[in-house]
N, C-alpha and C. Protein backbone atom coordinates (compact mmCIF):
# COMPACT_ATOMS: atom_id res chain seq x y z
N UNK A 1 13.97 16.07 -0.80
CA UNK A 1 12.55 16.18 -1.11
C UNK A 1 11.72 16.01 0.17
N UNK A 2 11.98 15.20 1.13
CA UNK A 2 11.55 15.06 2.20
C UNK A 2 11.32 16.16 3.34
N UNK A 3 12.71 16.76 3.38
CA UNK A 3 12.82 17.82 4.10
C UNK A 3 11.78 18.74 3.26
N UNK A 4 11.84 18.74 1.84
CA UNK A 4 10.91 20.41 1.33
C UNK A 4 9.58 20.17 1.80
N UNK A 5 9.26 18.85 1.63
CA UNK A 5 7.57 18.37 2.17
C UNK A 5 7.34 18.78 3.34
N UNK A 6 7.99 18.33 4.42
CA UNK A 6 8.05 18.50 5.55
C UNK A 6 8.12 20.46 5.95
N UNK A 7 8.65 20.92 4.74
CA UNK A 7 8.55 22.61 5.23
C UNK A 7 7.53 23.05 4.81
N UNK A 8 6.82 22.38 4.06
CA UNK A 8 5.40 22.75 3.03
C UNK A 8 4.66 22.77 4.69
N UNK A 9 4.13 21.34 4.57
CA UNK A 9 3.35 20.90 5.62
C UNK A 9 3.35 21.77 6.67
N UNK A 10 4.72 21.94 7.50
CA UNK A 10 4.70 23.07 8.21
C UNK A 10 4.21 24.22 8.05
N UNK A 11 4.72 24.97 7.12
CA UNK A 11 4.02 25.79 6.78
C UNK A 11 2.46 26.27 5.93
N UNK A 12 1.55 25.24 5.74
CA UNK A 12 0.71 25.13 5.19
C UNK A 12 -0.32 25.00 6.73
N UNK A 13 0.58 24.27 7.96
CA UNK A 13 -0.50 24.40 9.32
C UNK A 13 -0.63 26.00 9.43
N UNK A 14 -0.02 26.93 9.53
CA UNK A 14 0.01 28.37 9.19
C UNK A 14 0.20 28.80 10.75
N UNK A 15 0.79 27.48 11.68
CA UNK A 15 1.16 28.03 13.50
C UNK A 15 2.49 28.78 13.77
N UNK A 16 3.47 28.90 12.25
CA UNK A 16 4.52 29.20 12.74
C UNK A 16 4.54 30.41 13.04
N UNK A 17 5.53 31.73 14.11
CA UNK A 17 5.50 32.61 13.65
C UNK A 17 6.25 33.38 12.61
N UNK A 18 5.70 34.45 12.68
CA UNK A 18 6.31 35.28 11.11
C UNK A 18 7.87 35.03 10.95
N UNK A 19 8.50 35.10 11.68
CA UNK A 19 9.98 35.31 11.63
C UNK A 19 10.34 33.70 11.12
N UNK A 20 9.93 32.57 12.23
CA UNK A 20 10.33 31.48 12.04
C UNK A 20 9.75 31.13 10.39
N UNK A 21 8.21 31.64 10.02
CA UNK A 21 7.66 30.85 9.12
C UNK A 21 8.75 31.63 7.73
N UNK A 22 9.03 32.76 8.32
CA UNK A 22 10.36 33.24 6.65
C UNK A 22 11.51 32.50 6.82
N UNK A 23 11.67 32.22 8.01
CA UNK A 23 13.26 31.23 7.56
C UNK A 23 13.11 29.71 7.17
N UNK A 24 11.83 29.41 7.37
CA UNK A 24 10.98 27.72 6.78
C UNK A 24 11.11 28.11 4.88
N UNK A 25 10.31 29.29 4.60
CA UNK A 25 10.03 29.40 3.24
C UNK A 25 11.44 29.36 2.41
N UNK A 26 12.61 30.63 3.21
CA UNK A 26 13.79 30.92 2.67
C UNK A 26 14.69 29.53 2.18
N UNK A 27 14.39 28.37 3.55
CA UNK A 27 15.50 27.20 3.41
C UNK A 27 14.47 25.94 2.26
N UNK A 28 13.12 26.21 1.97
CA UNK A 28 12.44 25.32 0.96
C UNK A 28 12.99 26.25 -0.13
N UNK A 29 13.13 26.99 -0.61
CA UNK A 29 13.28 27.75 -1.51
C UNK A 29 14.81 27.32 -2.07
N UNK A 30 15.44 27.62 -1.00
CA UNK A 30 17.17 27.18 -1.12
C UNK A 30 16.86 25.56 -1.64
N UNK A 31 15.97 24.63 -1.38
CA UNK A 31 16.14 23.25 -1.44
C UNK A 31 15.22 23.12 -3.15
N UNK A 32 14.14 24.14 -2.80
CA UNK A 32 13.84 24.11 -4.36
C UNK A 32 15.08 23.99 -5.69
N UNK A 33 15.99 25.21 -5.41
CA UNK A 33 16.95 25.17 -6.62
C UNK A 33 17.82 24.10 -6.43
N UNK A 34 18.16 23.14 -5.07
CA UNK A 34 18.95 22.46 -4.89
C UNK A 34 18.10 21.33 -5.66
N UNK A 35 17.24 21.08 -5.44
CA UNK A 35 16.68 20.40 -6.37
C UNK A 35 16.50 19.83 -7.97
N UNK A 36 15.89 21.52 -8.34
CA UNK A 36 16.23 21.48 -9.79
C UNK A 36 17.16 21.55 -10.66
N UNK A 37 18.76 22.15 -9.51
CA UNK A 37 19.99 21.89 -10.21
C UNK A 37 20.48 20.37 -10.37
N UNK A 38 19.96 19.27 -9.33
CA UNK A 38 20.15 17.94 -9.12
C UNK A 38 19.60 17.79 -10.67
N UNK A 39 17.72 17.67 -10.94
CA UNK A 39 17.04 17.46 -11.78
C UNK A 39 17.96 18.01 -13.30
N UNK A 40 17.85 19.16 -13.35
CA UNK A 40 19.26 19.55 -14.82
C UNK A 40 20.30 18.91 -14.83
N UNK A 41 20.83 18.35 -13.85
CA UNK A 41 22.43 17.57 -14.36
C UNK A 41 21.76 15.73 -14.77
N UNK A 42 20.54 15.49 -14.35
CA UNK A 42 19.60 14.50 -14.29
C UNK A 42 19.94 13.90 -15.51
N UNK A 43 19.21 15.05 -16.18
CA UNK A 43 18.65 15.79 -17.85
C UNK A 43 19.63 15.63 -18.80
N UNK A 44 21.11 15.98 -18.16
CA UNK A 44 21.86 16.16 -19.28
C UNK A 44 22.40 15.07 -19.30
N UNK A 45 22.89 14.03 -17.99
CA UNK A 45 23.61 12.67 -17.82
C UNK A 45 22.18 12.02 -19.36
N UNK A 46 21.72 11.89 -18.91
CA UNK A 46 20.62 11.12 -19.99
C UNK A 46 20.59 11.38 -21.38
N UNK A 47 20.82 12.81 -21.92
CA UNK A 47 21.31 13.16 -23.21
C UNK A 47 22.22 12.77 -23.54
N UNK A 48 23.53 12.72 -22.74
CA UNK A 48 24.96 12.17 -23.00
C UNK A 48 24.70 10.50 -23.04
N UNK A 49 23.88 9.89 -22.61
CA UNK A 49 23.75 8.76 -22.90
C UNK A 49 23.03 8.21 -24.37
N UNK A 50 22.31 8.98 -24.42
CA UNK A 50 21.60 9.02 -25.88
C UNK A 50 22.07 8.95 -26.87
N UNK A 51 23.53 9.64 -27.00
CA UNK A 51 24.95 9.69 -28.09
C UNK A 51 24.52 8.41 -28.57
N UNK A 52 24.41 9.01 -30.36
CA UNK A 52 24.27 7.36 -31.45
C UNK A 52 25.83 7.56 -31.82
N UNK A 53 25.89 6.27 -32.31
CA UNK A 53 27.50 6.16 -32.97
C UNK A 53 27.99 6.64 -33.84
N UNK A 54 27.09 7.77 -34.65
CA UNK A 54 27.53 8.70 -35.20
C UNK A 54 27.93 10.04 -34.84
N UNK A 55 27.73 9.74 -33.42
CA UNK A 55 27.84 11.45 -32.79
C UNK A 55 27.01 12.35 -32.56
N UNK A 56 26.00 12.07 -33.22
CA UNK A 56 24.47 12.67 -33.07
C UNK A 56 23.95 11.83 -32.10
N UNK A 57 23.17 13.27 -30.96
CA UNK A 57 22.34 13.10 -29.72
C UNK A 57 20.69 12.82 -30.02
N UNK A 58 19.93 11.90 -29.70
CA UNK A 58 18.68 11.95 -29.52
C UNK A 58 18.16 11.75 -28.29
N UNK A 59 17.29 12.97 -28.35
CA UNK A 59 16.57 13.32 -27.20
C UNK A 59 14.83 12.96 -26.88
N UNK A 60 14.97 11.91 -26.23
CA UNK A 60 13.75 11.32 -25.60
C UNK A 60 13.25 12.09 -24.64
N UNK A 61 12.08 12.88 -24.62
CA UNK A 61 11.72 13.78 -23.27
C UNK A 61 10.57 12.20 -22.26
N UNK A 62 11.10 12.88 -21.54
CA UNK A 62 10.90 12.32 -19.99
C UNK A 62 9.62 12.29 -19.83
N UNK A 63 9.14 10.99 -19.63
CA UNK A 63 7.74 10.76 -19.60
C UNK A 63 6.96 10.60 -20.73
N UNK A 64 7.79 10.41 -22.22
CA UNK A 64 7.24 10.74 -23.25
C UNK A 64 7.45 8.96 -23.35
N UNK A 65 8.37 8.32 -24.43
CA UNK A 65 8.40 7.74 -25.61
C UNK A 65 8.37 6.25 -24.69
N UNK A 66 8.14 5.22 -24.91
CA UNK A 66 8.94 4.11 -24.23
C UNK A 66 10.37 3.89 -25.22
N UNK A 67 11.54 4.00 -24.34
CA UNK A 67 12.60 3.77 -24.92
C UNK A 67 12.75 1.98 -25.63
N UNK A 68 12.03 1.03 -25.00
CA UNK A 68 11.88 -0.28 -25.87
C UNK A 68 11.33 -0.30 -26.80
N UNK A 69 10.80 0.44 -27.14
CA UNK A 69 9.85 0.79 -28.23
C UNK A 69 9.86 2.10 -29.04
N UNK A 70 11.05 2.31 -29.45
CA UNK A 70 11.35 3.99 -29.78
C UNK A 70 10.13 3.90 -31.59
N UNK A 71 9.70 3.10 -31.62
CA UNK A 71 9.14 3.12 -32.91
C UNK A 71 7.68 3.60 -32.77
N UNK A 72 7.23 3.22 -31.39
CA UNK A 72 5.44 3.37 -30.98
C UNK A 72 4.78 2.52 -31.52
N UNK A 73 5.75 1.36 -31.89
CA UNK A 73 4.56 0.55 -32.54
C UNK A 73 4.09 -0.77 -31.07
């Protein structure tokens, strides 16, 4: 994540030239999916944890429920 910031930034000063500033975008891009493939295996470790003892999965979305409190009360 550091490195993608760091290629943003760069490229958001807008000094690079053309050639260099496509191989900045090409390798954030490569780090984008490296990313969101990290984030999907994230996703699924956390579903597999969710397994009730009947075998049935419940799925808490992220940023949603407090899990201490699955009731909302």
């Amino acid at each position: 994540m550091q490195e993608l910031e760091r290629l943003v930034a760069t490229l958001e000063k807008g000094e690079l030239p053309l050639e260099e500033a496509l191989q900045a975008f090409e390798q954030g891009m490569q780090l984008v999916k490296f990313c969101s493939h990290k984030l999907e295996e994230a996703q699924k470790k956390v579903t597999l944890l969710m397994e009730q003892s009947d075998g049935s999965h419940t799925e808490i979305p992220f940023g949603g429920e407090d899990i201490d409190d699955p009731g909302g009360v």
